[in-house]
Protein backbone atom coordinates (compact mmCIF):
# COMPACT_ATOMS: atom_id res chain seq x y z
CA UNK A 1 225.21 132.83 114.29
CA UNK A 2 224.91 130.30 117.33
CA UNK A 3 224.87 127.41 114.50
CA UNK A 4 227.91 128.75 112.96
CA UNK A 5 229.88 128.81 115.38
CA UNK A 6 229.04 125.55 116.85
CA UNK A 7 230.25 124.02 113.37
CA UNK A 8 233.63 126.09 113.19
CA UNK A 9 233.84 124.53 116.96
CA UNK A 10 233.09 121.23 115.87
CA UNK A 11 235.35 121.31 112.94
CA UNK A 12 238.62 122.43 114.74
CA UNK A 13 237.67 119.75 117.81
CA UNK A 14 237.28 117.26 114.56
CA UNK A 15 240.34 118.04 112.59
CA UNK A 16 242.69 118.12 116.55
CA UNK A 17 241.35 114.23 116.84
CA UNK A 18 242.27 113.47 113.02
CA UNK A 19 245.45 115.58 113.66
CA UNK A 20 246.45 113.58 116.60
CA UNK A 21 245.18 110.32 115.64
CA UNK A 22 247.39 110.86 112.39
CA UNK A 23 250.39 111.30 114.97
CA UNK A 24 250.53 108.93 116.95
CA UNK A 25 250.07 106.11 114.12
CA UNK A 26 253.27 107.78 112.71
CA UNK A 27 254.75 107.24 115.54
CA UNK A 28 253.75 103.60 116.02
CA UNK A 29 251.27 103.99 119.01
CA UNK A 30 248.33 102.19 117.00
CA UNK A 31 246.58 102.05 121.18
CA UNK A 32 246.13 105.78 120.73
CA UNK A 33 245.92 106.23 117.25
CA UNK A 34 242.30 104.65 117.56
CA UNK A 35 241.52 105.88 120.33
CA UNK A 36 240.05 108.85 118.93
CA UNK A 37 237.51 106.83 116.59
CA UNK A 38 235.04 106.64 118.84
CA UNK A 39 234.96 110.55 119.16
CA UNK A 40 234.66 110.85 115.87
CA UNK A 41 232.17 108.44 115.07
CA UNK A 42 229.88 110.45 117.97
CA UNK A 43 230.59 113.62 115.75
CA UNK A 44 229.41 111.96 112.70
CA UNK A 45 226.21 110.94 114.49
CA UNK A 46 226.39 114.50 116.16
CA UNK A 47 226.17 115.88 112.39
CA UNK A 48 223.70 113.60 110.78
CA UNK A 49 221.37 114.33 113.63
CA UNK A 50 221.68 118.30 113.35
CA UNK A 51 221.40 118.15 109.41
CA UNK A 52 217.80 116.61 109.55
């Protein structure tokens, strides 16, 4: 149950930075547009580490 949970957290935290990142390039502020890559490249590291 913990594990679940921690992924359904870690998916909505994941899809609010893609979400916002998405937004703001729309709306021509490319400074915070990638400003959320390196959150999401810590997830994906996050992720690889609790899959092995």
């Amino acid at each position: 149950m913990n594990r679940k949970l921690s992924m359904i957290l870690l998916l909505v935290f994941v899809l609010i930075l893609v979400v916002f990142g998405t937004w703001q390039l729309f709306a021509g502020n490319l400074k915070a547009a990638f400003s959320t890559f390196p959150f999401l490249l810590i997830m994906y590291l996050f992720v690889l580490k609790l899959r092995r």
